[in-house]
Structure formats: C-alpha cells, structure tokens
PDB file of N, CA and C in Angstrom:
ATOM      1  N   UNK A   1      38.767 -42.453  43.204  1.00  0.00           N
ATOM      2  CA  UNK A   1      38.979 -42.494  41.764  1.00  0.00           C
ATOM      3  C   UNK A   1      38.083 -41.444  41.114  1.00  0.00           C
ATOM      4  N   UNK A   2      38.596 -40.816  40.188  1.00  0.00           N
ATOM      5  CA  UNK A   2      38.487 -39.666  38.996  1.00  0.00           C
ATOM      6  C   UNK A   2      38.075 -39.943  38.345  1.00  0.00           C
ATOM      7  N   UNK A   3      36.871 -39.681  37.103  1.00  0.00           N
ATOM      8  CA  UNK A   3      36.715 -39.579  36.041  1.00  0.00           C
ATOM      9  C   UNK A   3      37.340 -38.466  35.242  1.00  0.00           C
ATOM     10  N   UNK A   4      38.176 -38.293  34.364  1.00  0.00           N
ATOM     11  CA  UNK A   4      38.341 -37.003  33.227  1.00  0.00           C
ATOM     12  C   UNK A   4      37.656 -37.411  31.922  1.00  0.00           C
ATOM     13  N   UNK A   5      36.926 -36.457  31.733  1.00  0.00           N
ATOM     14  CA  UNK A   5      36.342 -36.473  30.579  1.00  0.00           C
ATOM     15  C   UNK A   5      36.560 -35.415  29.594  1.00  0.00           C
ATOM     16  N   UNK A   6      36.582 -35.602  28.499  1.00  0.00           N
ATOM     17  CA  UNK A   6      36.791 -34.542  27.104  1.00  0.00           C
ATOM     18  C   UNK A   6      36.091 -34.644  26.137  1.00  0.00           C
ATOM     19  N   UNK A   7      35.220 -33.362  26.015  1.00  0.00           N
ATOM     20  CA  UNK A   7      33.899 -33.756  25.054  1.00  0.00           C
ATOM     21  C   UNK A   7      34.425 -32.875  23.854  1.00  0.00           C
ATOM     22  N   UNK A   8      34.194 -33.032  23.074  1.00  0.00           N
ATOM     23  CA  UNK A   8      33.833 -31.665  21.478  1.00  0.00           C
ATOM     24  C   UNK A   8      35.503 -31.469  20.758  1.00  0.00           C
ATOM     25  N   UNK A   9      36.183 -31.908  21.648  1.00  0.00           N
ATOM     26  CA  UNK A   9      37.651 -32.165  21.030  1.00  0.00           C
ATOM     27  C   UNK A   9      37.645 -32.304  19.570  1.00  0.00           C
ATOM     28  N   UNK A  10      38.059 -30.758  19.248  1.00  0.00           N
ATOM     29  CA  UNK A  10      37.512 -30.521  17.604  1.00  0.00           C
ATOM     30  C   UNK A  10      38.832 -30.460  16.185  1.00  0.00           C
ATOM     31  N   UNK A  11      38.942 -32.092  15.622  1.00  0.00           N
ATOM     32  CA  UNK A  11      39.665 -31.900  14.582  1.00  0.00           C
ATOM     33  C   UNK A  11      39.529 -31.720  12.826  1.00  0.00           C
ATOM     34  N   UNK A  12      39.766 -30.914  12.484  1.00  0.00           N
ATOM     35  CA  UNK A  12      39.525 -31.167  11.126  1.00  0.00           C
ATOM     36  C   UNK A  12      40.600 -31.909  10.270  1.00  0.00           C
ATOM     37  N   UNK A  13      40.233 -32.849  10.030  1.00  0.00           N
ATOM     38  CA  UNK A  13      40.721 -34.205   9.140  1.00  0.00           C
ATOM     39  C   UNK A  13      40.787 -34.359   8.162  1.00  0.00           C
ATOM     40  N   UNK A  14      41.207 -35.098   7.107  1.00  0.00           N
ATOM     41  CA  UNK A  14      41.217 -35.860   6.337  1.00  0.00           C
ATOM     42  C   UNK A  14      40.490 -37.282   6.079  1.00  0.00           C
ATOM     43  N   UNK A  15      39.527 -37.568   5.999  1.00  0.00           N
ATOM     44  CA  UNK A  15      38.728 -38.994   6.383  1.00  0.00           C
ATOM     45  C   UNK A  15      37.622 -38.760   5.282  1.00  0.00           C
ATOM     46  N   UNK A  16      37.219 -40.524   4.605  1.00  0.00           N
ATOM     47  CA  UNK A  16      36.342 -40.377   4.035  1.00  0.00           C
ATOM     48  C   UNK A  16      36.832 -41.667   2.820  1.00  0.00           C
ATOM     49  N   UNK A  17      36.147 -42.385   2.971  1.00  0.00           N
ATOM     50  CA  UNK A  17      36.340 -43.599   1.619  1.00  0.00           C
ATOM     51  C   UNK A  17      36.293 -42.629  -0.163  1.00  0.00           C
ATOM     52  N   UNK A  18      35.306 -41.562  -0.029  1.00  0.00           N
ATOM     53  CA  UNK A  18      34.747 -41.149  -1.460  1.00  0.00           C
ATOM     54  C   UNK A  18      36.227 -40.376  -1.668  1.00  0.00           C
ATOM     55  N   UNK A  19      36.642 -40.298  -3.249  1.00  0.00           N
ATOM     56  CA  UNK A  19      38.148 -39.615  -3.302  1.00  0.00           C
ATOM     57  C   UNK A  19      37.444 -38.048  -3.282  1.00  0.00           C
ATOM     58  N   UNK A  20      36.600 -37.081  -3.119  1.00  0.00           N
ATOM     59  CA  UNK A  20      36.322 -35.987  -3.224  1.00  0.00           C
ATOM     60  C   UNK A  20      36.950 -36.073  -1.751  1.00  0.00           C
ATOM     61  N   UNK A  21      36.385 -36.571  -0.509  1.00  0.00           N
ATOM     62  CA  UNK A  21      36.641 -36.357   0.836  1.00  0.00           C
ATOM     63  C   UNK A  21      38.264 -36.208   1.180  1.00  0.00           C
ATOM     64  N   UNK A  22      39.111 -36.846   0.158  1.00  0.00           N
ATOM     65  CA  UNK A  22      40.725 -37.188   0.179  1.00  0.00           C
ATOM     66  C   UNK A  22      40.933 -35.800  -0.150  1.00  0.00           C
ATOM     67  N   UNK A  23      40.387 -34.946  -0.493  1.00  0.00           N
ATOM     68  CA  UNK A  23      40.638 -33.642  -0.719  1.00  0.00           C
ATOM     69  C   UNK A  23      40.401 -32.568   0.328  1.00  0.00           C
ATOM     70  N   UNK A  24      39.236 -32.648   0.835  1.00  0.00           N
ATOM     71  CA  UNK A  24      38.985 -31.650   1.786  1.00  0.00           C
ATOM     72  C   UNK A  24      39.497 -32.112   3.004  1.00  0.00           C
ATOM     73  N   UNK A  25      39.270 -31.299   4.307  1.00  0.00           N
ATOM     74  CA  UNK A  25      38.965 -31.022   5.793  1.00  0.00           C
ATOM     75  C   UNK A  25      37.491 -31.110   6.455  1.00  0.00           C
ATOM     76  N   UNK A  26      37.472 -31.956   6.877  1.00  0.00           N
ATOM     77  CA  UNK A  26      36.046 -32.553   7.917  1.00  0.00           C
ATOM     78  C   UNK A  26      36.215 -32.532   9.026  1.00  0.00           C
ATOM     79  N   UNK A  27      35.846 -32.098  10.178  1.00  0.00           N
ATOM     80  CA  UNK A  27      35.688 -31.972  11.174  1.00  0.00           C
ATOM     81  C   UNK A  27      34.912 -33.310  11.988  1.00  0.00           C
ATOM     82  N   UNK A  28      35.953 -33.746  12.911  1.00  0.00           N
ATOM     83  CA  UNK A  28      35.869 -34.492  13.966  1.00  0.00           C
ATOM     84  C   UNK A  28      35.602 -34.728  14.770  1.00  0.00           C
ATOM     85  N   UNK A  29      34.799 -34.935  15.583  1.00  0.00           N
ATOM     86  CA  UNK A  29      34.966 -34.576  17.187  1.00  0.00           C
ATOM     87  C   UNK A  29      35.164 -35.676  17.981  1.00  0.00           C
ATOM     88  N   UNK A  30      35.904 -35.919  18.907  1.00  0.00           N
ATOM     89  CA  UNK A  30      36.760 -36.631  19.777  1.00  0.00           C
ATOM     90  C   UNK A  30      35.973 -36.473  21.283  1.00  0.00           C
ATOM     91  N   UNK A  31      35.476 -37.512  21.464  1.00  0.00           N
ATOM     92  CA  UNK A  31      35.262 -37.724  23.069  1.00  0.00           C
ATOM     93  C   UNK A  31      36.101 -38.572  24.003  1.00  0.00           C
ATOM     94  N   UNK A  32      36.526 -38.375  25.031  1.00  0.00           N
ATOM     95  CA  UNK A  32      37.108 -39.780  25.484  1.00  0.00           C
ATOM     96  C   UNK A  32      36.890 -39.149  27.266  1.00  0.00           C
ATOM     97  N   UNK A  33      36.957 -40.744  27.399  1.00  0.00           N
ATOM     98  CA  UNK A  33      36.473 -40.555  29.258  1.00  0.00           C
ATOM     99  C   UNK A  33      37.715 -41.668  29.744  1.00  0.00           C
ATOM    100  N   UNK A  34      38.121 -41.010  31.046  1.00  0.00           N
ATOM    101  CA  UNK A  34      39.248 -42.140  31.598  1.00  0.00           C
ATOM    102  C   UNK A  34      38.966 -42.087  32.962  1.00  0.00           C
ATOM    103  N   UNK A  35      39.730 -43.014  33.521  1.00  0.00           N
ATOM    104  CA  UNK A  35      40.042 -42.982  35.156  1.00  0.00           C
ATOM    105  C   UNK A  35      40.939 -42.186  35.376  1.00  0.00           C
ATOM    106  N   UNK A  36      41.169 -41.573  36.788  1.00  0.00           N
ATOM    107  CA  UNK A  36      41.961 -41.105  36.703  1.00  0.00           C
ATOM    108  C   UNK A  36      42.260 -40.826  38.524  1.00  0.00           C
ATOM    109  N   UNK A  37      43.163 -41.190  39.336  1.00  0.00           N
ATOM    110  CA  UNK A  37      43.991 -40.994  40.550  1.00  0.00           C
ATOM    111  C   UNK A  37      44.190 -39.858  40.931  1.00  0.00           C
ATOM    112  N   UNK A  38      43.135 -39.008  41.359  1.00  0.00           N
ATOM    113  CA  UNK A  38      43.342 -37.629  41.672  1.00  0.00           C
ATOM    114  C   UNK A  38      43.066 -37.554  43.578  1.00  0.00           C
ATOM    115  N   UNK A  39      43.298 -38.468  43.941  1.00  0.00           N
ATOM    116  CA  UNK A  39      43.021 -38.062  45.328  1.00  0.00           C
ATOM    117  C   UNK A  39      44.291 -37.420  45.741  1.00  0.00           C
ATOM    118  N   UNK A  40      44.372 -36.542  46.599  1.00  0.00           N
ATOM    119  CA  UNK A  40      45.173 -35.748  47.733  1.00  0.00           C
ATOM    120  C   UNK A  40      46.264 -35.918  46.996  1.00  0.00           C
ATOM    121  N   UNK A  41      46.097 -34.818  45.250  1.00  0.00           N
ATOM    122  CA  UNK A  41      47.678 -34.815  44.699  1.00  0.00           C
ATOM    123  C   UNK A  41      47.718 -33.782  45.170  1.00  0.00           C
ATOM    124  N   UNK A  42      48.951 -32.813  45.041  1.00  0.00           N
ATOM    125  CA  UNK A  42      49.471 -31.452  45.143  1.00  0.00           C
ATOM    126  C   UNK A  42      48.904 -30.846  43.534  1.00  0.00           C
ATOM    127  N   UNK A  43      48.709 -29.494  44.153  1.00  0.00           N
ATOM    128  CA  UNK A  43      48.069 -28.698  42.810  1.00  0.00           C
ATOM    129  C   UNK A  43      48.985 -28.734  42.251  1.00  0.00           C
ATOM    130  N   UNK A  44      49.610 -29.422  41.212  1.00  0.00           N
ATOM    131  CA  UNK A  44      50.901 -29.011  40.698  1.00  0.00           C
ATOM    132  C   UNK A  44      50.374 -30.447  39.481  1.00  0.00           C
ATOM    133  N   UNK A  45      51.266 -29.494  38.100  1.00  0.00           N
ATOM    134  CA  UNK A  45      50.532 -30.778  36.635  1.00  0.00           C
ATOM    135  C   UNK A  45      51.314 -32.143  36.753  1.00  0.00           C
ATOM    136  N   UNK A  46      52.481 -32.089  37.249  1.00  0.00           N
ATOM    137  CA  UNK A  46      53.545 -32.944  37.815  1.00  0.00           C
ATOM    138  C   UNK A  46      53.245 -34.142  37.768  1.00  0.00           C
ATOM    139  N   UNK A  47      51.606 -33.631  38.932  1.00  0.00           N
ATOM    140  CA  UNK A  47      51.495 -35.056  39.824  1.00  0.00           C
ATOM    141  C   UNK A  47      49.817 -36.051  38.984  1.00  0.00           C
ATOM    142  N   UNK A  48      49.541 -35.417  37.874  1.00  0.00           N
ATOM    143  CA  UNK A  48      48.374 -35.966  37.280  1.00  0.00           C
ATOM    144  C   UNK A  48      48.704 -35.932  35.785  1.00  0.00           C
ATOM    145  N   UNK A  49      47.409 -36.263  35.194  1.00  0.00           N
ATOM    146  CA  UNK A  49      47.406 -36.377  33.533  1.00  0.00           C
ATOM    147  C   UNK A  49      47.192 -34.784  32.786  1.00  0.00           C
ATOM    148  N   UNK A  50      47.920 -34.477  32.723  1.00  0.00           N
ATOM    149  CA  UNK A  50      48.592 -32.859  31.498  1.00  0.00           C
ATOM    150  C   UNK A  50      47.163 -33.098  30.116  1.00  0.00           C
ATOM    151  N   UNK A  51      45.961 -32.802  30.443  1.00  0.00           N
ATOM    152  CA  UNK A  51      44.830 -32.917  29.312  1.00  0.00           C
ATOM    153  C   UNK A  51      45.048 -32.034  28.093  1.00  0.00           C
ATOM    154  N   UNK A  52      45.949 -30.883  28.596  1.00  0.00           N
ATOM    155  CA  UNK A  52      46.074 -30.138  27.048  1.00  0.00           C
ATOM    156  C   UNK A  52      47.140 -31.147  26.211  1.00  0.00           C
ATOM    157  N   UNK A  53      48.328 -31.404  27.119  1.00  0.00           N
ATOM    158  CA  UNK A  53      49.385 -32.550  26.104  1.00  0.00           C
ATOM    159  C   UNK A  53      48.040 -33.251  25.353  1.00  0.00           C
ATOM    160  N   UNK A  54      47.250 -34.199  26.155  1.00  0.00           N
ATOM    161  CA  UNK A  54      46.671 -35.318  25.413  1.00  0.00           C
ATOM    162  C   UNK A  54      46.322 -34.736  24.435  1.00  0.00           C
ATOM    163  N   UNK A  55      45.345 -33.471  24.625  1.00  0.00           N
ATOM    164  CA  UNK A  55      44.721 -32.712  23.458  1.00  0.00           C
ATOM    165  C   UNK A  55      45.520 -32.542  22.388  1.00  0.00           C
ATOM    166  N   UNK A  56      46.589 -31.684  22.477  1.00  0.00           N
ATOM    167  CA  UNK A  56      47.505 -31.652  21.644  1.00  0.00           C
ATOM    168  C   UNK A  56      48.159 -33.050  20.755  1.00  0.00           C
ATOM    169  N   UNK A  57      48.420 -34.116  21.297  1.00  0.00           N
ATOM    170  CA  UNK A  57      48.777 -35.325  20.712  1.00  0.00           C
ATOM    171  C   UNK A  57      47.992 -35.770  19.747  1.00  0.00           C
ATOM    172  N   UNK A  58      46.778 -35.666  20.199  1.00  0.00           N
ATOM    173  CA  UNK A  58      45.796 -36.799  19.634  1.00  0.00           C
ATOM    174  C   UNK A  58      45.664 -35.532  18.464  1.00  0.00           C
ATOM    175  N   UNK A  59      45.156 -33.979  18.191  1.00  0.00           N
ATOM    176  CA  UNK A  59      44.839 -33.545  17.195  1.00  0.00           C
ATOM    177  C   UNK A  59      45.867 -33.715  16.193  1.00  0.00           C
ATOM    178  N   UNK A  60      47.079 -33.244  16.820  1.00  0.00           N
ATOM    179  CA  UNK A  60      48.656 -33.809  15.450  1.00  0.00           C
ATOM    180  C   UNK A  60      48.656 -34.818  14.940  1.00  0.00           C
ATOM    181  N   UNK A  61      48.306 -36.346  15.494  1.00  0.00           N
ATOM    182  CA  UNK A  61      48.037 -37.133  15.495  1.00  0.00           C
ATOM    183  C   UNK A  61      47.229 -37.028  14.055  1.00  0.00           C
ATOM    184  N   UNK A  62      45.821 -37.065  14.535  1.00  0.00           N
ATOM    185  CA  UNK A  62      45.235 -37.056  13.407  1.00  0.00           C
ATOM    186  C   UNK A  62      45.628 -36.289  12.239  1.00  0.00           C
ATOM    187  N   UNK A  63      45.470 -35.124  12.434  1.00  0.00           N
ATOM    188  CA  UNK A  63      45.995 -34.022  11.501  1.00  0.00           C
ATOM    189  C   UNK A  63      47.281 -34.593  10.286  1.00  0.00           C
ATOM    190  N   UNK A  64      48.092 -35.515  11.352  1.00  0.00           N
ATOM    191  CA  UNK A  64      49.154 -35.901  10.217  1.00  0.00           C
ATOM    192  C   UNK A  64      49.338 -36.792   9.210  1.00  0.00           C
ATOM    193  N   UNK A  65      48.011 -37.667   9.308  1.00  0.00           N
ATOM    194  CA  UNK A  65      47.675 -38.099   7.874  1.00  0.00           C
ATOM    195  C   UNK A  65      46.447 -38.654   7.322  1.00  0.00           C
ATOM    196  N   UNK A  66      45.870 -39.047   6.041  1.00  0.00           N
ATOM    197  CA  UNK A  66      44.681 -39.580   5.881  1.00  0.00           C
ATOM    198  C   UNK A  66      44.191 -40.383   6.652  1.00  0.00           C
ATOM    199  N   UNK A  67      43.199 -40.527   6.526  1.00  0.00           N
ATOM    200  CA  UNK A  67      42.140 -41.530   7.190  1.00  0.00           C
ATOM    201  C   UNK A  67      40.575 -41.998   5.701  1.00  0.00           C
ATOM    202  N   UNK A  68      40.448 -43.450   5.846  1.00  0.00           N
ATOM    203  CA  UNK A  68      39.088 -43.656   5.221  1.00  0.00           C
ATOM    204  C   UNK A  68      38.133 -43.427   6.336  1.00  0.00           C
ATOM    205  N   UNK A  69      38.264 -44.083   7.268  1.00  0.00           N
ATOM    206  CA  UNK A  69      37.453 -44.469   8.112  1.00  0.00           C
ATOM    207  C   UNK A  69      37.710 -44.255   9.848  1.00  0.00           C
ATOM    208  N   UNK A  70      36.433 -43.624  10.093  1.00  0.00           N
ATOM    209  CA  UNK A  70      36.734 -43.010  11.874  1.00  0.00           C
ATOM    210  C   UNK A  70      36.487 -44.531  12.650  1.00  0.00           C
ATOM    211  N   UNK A  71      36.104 -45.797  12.251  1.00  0.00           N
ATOM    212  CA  UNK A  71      36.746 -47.182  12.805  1.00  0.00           C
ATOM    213  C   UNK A  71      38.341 -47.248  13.215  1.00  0.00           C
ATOM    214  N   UNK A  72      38.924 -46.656  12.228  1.00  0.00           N
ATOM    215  CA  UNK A  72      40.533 -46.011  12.514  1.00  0.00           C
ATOM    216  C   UNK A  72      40.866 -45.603  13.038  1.00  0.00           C
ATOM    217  N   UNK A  73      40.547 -43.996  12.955  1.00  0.00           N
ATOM    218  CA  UNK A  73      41.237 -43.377  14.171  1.00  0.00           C
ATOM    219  C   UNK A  73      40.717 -43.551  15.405  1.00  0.00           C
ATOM    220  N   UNK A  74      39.541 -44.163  15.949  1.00  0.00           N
ATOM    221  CA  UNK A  74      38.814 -44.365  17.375  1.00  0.00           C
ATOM    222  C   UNK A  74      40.181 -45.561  17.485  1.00  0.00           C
ATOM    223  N   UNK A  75      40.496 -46.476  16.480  1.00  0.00           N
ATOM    224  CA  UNK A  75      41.006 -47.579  16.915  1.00  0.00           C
ATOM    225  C   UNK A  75      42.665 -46.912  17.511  1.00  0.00           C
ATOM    226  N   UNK A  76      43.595 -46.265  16.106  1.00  0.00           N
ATOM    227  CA  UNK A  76      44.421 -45.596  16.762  1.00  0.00           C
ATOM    228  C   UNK A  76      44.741 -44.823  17.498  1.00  0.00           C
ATOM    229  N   UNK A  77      43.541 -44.194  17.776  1.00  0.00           N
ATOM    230  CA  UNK A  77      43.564 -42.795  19.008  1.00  0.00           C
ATOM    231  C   UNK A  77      43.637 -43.351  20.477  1.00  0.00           C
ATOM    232  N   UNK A  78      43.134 -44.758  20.527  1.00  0.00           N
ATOM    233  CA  UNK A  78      43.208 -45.539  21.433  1.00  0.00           C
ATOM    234  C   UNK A  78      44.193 -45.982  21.483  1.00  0.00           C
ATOM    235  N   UNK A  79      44.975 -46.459  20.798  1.00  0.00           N
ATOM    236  CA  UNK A  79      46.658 -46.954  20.962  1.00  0.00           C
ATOM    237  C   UNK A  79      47.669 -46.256  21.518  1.00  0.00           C
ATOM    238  N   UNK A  80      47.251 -45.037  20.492  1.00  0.00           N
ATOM    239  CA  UNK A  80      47.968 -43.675  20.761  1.00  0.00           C
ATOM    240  C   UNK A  80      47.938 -43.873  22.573  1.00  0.00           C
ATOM    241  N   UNK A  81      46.549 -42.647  22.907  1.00  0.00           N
ATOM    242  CA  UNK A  81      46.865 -43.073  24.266  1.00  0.00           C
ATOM    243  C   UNK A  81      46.781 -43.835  25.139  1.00  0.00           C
ATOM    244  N   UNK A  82      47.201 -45.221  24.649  1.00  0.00           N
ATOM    245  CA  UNK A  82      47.789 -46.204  25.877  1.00  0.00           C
ATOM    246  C   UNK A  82      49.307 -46.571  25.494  1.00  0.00           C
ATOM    247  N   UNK A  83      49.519 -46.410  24.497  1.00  0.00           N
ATOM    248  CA  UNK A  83      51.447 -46.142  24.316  1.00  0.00           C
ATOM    249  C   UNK A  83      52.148 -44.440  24.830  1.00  0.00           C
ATOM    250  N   UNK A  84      51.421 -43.602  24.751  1.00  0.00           N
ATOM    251  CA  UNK A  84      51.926 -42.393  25.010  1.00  0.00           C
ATOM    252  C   UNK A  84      51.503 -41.698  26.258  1.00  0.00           C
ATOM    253  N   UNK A  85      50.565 -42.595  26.840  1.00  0.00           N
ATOM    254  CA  UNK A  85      49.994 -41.813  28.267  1.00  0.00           C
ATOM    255  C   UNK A  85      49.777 -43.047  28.962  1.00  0.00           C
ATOM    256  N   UNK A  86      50.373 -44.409  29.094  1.00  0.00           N
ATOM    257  CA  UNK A  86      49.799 -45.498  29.591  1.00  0.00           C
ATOM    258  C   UNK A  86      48.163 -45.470  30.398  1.00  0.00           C
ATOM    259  N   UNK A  87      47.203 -44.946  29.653  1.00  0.00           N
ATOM    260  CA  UNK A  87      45.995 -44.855  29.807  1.00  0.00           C
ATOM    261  C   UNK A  87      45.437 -45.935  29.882  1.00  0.00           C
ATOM    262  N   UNK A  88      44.437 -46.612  30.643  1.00  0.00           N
ATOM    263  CA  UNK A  88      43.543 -47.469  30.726  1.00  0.00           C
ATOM    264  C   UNK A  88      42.970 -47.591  32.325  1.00  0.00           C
ATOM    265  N   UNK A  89      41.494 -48.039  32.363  1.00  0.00           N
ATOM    266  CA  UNK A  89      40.964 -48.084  30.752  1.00  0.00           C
ATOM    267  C   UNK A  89      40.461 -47.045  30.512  1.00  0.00           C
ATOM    268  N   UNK A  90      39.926 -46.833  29.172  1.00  0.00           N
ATOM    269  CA  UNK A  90      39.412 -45.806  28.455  1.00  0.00           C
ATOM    270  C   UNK A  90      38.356 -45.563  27.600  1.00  0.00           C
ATOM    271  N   UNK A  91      37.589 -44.395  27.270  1.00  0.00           N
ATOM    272  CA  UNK A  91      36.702 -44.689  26.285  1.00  0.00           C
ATOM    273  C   UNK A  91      36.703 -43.775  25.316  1.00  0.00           C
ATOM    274  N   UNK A  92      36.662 -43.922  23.716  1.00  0.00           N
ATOM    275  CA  UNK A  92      37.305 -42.866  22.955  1.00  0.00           C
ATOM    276  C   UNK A  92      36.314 -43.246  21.841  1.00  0.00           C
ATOM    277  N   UNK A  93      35.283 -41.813  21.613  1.00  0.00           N
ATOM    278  CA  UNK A  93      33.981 -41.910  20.545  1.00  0.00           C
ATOM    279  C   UNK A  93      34.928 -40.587  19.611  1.00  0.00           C
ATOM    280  N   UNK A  94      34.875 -41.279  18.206  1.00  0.00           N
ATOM    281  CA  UNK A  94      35.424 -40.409  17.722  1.00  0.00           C
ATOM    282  C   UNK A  94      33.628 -39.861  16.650  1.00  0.00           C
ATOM    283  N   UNK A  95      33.423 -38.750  15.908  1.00  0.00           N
ATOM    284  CA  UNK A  95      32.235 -38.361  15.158  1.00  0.00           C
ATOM    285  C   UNK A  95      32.514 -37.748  13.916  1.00  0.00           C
ATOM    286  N   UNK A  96      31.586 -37.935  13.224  1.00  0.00           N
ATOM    287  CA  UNK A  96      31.783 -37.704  12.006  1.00  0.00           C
ATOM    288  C   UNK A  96      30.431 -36.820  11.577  1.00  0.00           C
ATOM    289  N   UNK A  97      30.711 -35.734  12.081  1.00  0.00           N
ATOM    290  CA  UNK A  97      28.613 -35.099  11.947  1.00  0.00           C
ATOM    291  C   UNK A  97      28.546 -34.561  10.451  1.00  0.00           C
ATOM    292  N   UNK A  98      29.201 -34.779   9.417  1.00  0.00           N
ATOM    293  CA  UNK A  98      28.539 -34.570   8.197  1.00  0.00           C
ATOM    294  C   UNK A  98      29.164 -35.589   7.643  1.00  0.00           C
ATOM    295  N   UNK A  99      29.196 -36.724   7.684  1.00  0.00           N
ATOM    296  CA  UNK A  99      29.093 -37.884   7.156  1.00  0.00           C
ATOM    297  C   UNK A  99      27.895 -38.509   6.388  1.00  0.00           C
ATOM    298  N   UNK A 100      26.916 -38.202   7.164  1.00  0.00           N
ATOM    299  CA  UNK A 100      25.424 -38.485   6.414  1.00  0.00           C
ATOM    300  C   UNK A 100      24.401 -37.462   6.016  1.00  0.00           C
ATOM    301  N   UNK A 101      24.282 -36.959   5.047  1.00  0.00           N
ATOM    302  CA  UNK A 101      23.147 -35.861   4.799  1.00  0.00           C
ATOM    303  C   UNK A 101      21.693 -35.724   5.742  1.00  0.00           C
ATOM    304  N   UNK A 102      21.167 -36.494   6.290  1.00  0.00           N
ATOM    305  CA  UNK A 102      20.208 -36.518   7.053  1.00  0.00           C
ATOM    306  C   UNK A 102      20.599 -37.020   7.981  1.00  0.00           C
ATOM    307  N   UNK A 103      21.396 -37.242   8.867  1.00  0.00           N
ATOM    308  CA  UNK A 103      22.037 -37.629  10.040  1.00  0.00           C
ATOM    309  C   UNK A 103      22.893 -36.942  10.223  1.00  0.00           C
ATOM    310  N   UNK A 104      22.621 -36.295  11.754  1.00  0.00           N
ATOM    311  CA  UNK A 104      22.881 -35.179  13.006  1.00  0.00           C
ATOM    312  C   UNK A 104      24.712 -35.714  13.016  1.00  0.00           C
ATOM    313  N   UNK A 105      24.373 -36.969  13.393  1.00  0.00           N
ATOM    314  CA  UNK A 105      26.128 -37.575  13.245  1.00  0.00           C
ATOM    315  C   UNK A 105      26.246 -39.055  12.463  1.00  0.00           C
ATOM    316  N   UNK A 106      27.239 -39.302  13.187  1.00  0.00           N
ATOM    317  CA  UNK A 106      28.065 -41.117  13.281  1.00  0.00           C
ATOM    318  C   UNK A 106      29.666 -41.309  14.035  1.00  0.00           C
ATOM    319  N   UNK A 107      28.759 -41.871  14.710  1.00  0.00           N
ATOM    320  CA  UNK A 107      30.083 -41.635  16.322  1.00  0.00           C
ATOM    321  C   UNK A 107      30.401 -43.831  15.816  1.00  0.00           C
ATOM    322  N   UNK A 108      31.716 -43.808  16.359  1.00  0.00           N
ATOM    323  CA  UNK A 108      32.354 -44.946  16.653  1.00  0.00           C
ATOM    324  C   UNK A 108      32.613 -45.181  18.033  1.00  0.00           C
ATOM    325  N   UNK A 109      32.253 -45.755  19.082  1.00  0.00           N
ATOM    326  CA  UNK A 109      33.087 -45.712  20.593  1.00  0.00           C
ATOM    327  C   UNK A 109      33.443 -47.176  20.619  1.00  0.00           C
ATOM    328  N   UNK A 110      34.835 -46.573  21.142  1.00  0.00           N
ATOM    329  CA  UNK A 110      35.761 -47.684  21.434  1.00  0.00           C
ATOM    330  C   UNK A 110      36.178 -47.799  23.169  1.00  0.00           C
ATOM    331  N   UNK A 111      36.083 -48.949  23.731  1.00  0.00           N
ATOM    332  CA  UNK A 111      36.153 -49.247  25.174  1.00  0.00           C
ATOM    333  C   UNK A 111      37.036 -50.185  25.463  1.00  0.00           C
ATOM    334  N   UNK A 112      38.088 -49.665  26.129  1.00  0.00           N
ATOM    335  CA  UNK A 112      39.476 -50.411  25.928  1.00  0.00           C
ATOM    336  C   UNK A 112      39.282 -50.500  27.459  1.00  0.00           C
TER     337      UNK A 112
END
C-alpha cells in the first residue's frame, strides 16, 4: 500500500463570512493524503489514480461557487472525492493563510 499525497494545491476562491471577502479572490491551499494500490501496476494512468484529474476537479469545484467557510469546502471536497474518485480513506486540510492578520494560517483537516 501507497500513500499519494498533494500539498500546496493552490485555489483562489471565493470564501469568507465578511461581505468585502464575497467580493474578492483568496487563495486556498488544499492538502490531501490517500491510500493508494500501487503495487506491480503497469506504467500506464489506466491502471491508478489520474492526480492531475483530481487536481483539476477539486479546483473547478471550488472555483464554481461561494463559500463562507473552509469547514465547507474541507467538508465538500471530501464528498467530492469519494463520489467522483471512490476515495477512502482520506485526509483533506483545506487553508486559509490570510484569514487572520497575525496568523501564518487556519487549516481545517478532515479524516474520512
């Protein structure tokens, strides 16, 4: 058994309770770690998990509509991929690094 991991997975969003934030683009960052069945496949994308698709999903995903709160999208990004990639289990920290003026970040992780 495999670990795949995806760190810095970078979206700019829509998120934010304050209505100024309903206006701009904030930047996201998306971690998620899975299992993953990689023994004695054939080099070929066929036979494993396609990480740019996921990549690609999950940023449209977000991208396609508001958000208040990254409790949300950690929660739907997790749905997402276990309806669209039957993923599990999984772990999916979504961040919010200018969320707080004196704080570096504010990560949510979700462990499905």
């Amino acid at each position: 058994m495999h670990t795949l991991e995806i760190t810095g997975l970078t979206v700019d969003a829509t998120i934010g309770v304050h209505a100024y934030e309903q206006k701009i683009l904030q930047p996201l960052l998306i971690d998620i770690s899975l299992k993953l069945e990689a023994d004695n496949i054939p080099d070929d994308i066929n036979h494993t998990l396609d990480y740019d698709k996921l990549c690609q999903t999950i940023t449209q995903f977000i991208k396609s509509r508001p958000f208040q709160l990254i409790e949300t999208v950690v929660n739907e990004v997790v749905s997402l991929l276990k309806t669209e990639f039957q993923i599990t289990p999984i772990k999916v920290s979504v961040s919010k690094p200018n969320a707080i003026k004196n704080a570096r970040n504010i990560s949510v992780i979700f462990h499905a």
